[in-house]
Structures are given as C-alpha cells and as structure tokens.
C-alpha atoms as a PDB file:
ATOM      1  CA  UNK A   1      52.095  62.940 -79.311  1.00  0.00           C
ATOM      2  CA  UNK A   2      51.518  60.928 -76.214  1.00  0.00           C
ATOM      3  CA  UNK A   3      51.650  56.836 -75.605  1.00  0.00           C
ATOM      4  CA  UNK A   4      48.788  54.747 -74.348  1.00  0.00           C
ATOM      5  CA  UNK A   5      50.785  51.471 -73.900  1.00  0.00           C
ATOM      6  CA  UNK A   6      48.889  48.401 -72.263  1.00  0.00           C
ATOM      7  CA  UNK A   7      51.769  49.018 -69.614  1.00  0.00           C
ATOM      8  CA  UNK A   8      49.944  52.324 -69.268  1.00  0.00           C
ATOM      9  CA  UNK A   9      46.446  51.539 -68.871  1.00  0.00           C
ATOM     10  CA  UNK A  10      47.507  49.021 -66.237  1.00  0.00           C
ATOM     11  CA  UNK A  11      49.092  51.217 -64.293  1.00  0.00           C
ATOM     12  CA  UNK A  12      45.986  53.527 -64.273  1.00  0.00           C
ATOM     13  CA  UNK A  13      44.112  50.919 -63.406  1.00  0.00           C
ATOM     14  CA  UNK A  14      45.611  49.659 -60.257  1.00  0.00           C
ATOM     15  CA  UNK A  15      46.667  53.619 -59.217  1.00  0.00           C
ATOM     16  CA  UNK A  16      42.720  54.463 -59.954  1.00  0.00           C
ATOM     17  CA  UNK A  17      41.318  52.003 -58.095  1.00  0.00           C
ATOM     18  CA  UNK A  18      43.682  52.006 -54.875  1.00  0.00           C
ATOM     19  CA  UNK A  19      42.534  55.827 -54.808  1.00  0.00           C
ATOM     20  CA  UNK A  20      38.926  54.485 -54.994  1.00  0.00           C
ATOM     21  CA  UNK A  21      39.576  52.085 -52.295  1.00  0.00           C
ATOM     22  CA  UNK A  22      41.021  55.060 -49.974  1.00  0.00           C
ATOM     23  CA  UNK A  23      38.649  57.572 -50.527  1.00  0.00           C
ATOM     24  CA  UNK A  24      35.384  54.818 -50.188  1.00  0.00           C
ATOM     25  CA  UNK A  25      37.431  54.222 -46.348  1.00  0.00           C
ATOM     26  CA  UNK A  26      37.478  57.624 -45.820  1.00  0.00           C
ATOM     27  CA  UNK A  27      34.235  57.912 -46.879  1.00  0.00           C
ATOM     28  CA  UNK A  28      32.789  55.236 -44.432  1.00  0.00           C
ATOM     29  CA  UNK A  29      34.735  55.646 -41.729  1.00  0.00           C
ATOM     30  CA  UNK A  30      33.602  59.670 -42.004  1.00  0.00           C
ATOM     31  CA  UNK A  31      30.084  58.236 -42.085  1.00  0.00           C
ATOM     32  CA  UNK A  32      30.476  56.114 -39.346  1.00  0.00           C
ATOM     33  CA  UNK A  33      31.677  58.990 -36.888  1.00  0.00           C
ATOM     34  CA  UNK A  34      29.411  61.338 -38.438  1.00  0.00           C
ATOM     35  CA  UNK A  35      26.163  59.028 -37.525  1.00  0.00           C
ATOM     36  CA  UNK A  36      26.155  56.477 -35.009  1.00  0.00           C
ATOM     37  CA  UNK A  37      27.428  56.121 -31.342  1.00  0.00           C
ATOM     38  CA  UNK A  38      26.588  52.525 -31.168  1.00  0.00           C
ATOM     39  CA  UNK A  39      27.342  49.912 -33.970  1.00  0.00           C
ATOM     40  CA  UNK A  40      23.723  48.493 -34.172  1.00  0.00           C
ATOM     41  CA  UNK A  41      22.861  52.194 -34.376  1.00  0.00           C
ATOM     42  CA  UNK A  42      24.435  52.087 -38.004  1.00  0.00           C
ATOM     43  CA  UNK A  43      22.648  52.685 -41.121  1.00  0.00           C
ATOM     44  CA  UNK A  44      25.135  50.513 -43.130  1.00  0.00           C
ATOM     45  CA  UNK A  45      23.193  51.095 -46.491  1.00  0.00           C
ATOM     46  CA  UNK A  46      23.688  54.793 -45.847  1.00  0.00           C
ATOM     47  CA  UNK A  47      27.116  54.110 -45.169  1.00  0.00           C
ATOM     48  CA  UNK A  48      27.212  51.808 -48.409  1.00  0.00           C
ATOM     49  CA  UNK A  49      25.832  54.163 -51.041  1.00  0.00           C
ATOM     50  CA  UNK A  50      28.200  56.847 -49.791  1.00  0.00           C
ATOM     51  CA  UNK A  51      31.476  55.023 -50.210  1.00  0.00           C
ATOM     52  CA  UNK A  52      30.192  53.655 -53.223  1.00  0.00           C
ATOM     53  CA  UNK A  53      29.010  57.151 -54.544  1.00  0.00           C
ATOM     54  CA  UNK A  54      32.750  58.233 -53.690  1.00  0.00           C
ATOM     55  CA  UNK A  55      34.535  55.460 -54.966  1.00  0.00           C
ATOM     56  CA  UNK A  56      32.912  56.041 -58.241  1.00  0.00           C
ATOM     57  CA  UNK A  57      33.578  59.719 -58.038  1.00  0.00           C
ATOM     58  CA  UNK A  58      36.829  59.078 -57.066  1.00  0.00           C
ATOM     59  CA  UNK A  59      37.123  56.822 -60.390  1.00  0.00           C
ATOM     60  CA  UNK A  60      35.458  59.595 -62.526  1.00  0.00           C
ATOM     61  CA  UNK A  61      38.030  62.117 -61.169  1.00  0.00           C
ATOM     62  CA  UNK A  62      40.690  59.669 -62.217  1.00  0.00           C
ATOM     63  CA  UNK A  63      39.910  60.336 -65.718  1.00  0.00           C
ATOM     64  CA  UNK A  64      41.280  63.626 -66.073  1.00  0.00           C
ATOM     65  CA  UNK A  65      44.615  62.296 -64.788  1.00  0.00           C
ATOM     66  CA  UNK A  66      46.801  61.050 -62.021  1.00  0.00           C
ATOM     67  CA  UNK A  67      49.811  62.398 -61.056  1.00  0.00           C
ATOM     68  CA  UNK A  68      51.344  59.320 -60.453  1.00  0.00           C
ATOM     69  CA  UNK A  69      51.044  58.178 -64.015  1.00  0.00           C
ATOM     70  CA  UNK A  70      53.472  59.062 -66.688  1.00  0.00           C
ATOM     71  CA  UNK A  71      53.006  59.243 -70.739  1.00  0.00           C
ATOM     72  CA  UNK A  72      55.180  58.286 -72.610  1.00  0.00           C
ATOM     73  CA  UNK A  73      56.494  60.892 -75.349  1.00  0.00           C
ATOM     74  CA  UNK A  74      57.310  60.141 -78.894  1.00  0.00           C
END
C-alpha cells in the first residue's frame, strides 16, 4: 500500500499549483490575443474568470495525479 507522507502532500502542493500558475498564463495570454488589439480594448474580467476557471481546473485535474510526484511503497 502506498505513502501519503507530509513530505508528499507538499510536494503536490507546490507541483499543483506551479501547473495552475502556467496554465492560468496560458490561459490569459490566449485570451488576450484571442480578443483585443489594443490594451484599453481588454475585457480584463473576461480575461480574469478564464484563468481563474483554468487554474482551478488545472487544480481539479491535479487530483487524479501528477507525474512528477512519486509514492512511496511499503
């Protein structure tokens, strides 16, 4: 049977939310090129609500597993 160590769920942690961080960027910036030509011609709550919409996704994703993140067996 698998380890959750505190070591563990700290690692997820920080590997979760630098993926959240990335994909909310990519997000915006897709958002950004997608919508406006001119800056004041932004919608930034539009551009808001979707990174933070994929950020959370991103997060909800995370739960099923990352790659990047090792148990440890018994």
């Amino acid at each position: 049977m698998a380890k959750y160590s505190k070591d563990w769920w700290a690692q997820w942690i920080k590997a979760a939310g630098i993926r959240a961080v990335k994909t909310a960027a990519q997000t915006a910036a897709a958002t950004l090129g997608a919508g406006a030509f001119l800056i004041h011609e932004v919608n930034w709550l539009v551009v808001g609500s979707a990174a933070a919409g994929a950020a959370a996704l991103s997060l909800i994703m995370s739960l099923v597993g990352l790659p990047e993140i090792k148990l440890e067996e018994e």
